[in-house]
C-alpha atoms as a PDB file:
ATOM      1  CA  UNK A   1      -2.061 -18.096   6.003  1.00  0.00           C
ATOM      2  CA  UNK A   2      -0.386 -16.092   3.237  1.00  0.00           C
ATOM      3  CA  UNK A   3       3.372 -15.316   3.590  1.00  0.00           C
ATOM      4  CA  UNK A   4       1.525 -11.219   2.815  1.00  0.00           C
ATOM      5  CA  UNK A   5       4.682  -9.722   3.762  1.00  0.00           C
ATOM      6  CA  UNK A   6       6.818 -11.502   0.897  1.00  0.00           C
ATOM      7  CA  UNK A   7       4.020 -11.340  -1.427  1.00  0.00           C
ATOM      8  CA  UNK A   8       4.078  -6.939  -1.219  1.00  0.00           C
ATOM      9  CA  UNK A   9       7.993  -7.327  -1.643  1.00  0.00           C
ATOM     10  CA  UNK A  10       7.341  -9.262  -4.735  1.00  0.00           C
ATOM     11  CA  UNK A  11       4.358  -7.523  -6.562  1.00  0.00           C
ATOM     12  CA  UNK A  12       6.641  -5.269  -8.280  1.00  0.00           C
ATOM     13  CA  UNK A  13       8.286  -6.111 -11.191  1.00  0.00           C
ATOM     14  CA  UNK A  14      11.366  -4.210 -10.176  1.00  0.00           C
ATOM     15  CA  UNK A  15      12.163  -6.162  -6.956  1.00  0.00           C
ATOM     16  CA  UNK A  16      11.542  -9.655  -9.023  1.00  0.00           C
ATOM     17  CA  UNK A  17      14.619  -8.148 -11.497  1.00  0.00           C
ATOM     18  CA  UNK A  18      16.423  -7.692  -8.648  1.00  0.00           C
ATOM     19  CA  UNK A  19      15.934 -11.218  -7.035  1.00  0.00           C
ATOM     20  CA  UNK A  20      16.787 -12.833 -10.617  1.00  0.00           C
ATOM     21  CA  UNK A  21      20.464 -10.527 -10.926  1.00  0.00           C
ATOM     22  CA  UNK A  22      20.949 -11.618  -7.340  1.00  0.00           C
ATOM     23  CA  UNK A  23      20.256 -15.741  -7.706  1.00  0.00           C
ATOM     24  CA  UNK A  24      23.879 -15.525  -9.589  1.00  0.00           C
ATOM     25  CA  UNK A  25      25.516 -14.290  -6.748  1.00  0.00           C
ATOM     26  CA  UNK A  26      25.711 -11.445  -4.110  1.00  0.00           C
ATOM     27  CA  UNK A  27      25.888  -7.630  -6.098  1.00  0.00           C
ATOM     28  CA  UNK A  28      26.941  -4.541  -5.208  1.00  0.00           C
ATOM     29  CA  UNK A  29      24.387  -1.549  -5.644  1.00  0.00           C
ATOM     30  CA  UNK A  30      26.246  -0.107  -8.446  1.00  0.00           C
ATOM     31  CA  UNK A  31      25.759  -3.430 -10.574  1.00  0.00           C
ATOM     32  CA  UNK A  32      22.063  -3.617  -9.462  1.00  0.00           C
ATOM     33  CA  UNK A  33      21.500  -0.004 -10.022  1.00  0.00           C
ATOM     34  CA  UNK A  34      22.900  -0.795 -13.719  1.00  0.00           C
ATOM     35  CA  UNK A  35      20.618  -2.739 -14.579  1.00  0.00           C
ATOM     36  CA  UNK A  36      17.601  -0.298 -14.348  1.00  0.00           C
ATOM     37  CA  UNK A  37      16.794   3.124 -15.829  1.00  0.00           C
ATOM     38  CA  UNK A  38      16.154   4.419 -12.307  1.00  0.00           C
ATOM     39  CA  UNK A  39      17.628   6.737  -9.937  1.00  0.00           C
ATOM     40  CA  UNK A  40      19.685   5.391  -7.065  1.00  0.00           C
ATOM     41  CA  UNK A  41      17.626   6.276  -4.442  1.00  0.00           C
ATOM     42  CA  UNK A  42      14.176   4.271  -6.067  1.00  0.00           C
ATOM     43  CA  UNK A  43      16.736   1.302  -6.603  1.00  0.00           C
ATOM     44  CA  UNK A  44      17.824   1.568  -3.120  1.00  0.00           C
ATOM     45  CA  UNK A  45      13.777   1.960  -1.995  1.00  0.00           C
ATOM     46  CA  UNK A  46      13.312  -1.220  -3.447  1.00  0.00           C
ATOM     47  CA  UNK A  47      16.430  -2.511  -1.278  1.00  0.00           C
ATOM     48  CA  UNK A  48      15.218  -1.688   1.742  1.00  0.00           C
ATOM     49  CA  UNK A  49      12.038  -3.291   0.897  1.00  0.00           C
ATOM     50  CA  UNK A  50      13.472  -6.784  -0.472  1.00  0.00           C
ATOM     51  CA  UNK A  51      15.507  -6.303   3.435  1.00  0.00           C
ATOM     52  CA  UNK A  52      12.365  -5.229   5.100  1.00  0.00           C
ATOM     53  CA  UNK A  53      10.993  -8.808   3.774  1.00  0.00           C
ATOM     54  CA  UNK A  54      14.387 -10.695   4.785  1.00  0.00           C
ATOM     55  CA  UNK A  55      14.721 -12.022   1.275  1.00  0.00           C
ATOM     56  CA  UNK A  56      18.407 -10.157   0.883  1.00  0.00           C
ATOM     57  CA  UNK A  57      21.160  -9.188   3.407  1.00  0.00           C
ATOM     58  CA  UNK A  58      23.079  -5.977   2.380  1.00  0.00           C
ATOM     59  CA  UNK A  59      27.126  -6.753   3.692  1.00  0.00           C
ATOM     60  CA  UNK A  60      29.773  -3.649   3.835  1.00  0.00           C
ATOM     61  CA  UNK A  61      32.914  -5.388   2.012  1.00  0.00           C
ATOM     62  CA  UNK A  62      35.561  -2.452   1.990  1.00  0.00           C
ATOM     63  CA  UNK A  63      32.900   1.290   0.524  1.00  0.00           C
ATOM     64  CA  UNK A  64      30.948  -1.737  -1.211  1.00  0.00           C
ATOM     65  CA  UNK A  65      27.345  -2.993  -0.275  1.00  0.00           C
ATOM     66  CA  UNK A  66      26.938  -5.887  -1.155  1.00  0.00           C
ATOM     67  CA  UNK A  67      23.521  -7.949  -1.452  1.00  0.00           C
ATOM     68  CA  UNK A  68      22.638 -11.018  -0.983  1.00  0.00           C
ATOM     69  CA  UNK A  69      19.685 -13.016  -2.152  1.00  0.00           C
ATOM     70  CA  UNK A  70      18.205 -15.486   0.314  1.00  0.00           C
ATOM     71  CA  UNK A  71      16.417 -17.932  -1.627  1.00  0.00           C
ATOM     72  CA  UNK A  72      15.272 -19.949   0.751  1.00  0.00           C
ATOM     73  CA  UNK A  73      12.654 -17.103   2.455  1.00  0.00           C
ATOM     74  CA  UNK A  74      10.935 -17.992  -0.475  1.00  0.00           C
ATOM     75  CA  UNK A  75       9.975 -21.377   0.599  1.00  0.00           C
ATOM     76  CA  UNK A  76       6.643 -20.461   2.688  1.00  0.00           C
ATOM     77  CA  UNK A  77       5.419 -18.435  -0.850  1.00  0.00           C
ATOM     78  CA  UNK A  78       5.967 -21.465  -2.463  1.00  0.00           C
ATOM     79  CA  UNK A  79       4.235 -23.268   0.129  1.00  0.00           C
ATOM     80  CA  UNK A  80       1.566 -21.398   0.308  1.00  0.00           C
ATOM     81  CA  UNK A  81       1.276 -21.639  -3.634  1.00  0.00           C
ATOM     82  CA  UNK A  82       1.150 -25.162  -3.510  1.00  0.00           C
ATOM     83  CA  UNK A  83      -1.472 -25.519  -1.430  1.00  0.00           C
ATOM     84  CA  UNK A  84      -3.892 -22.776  -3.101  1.00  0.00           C
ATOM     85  CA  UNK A  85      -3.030 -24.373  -6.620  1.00  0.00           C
ATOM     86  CA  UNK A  86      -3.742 -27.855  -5.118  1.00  0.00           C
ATOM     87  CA  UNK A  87      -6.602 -29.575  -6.512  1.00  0.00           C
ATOM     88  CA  UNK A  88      -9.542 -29.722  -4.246  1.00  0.00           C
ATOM     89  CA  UNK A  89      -9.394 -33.933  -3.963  1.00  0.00           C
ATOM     90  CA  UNK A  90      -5.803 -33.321  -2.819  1.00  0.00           C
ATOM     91  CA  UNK A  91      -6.089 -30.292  -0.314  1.00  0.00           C
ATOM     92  CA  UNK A  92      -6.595 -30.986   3.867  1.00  0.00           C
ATOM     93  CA  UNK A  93     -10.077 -30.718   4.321  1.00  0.00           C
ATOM     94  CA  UNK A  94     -10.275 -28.669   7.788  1.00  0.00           C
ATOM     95  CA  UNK A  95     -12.342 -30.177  10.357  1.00  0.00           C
ATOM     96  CA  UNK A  96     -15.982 -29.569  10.318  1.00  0.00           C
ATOM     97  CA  UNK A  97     -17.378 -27.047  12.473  1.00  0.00           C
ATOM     98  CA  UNK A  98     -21.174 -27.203  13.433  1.00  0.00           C
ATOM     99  CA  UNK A  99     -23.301 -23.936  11.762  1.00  0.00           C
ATOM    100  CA  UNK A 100     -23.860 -21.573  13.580  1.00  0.00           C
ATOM    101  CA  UNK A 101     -27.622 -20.766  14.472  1.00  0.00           C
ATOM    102  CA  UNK A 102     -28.073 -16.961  13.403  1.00  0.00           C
ATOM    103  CA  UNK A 103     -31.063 -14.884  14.874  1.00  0.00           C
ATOM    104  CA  UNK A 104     -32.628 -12.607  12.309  1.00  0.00           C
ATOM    105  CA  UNK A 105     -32.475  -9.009  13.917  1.00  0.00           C
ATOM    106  CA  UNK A 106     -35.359  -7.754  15.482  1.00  0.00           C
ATOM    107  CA  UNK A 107     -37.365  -5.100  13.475  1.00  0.00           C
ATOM    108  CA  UNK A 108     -37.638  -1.357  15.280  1.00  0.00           C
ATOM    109  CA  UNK A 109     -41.267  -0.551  15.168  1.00  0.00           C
ATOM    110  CA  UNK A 110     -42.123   2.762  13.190  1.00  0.00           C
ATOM    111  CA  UNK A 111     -42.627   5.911  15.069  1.00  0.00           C
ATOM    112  CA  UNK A 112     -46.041   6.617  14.846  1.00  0.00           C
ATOM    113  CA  UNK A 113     -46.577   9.347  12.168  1.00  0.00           C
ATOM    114  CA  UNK A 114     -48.106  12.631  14.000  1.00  0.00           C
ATOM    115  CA  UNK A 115     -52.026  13.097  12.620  1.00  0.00           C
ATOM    116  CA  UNK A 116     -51.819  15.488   9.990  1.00  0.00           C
ATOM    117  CA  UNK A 117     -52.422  18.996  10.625  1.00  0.00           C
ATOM    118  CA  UNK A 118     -55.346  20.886   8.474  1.00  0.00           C
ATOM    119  CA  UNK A 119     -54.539  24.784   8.296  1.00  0.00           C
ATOM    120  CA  UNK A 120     -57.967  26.872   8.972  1.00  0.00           C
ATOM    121  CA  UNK A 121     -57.188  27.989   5.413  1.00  0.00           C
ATOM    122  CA  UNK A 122     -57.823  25.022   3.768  1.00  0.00           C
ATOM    123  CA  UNK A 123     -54.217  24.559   2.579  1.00  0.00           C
ATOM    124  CA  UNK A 124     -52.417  21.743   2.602  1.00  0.00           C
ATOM    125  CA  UNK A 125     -48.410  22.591   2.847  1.00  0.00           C
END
């Protein structure tokens, strides 16, 4: 199954910046923050998200916040990778599972149509 929760935290371009700034070490917002032409609050939206995903810590040293990268919450991603880019001759084929016999639904009947009605005018509405 698909690590989907990492995968969100990485679609955006912005939170893969912030991964890369954090592999050389932990940062404090301010540097991070620095690195972007963004407001404060979006870079600390994408914070809470990278957290939300446990793929950084966020540490109080002193007023600083420092984060953290955890590399190593990427490892199911990367997993998971391998396995989808596998070639077919190399992937675990799953165990068989006998088809399943499926029953065409049964047809309603149409309503009988009422006979038509003839006005005593001769007209046909």
């Amino acid at each position: 199954m698909p690590p989907i929760v990492t995968l969100i935290a990485l679609a955006d371009p912005t939170r893969c910046r912030i991964l890369e700034i954090l592999r050389e070490g932990p940062q404090p917002v301010h540097v991070l923050a620095g690195a972007f032409d963004i407001s404060r609050p979006a870079i600390s939206r994408h914070l809470r998200v990278l957290k939300q995903a446990r793929l950084i810590s966020e540490k109080k040293i002193g007023r600083e916040n420092r984060y953290r990268l955890h590399a190593g919450k990427l490892r199911p991603v990367q997993d998971w990778l391998g396995t989808v880019a596998a070639e077919p001759s190399s992937r675990p084929v799953p165990a068989a599972k006998p088809p399943r016999k499926v029953e065409p639904m049964p047809r309603p009947k149409p309503e009988p149509r009422p006979a038509a009605v003839v006005s005593q005018m001769g007209f046909d509405f």
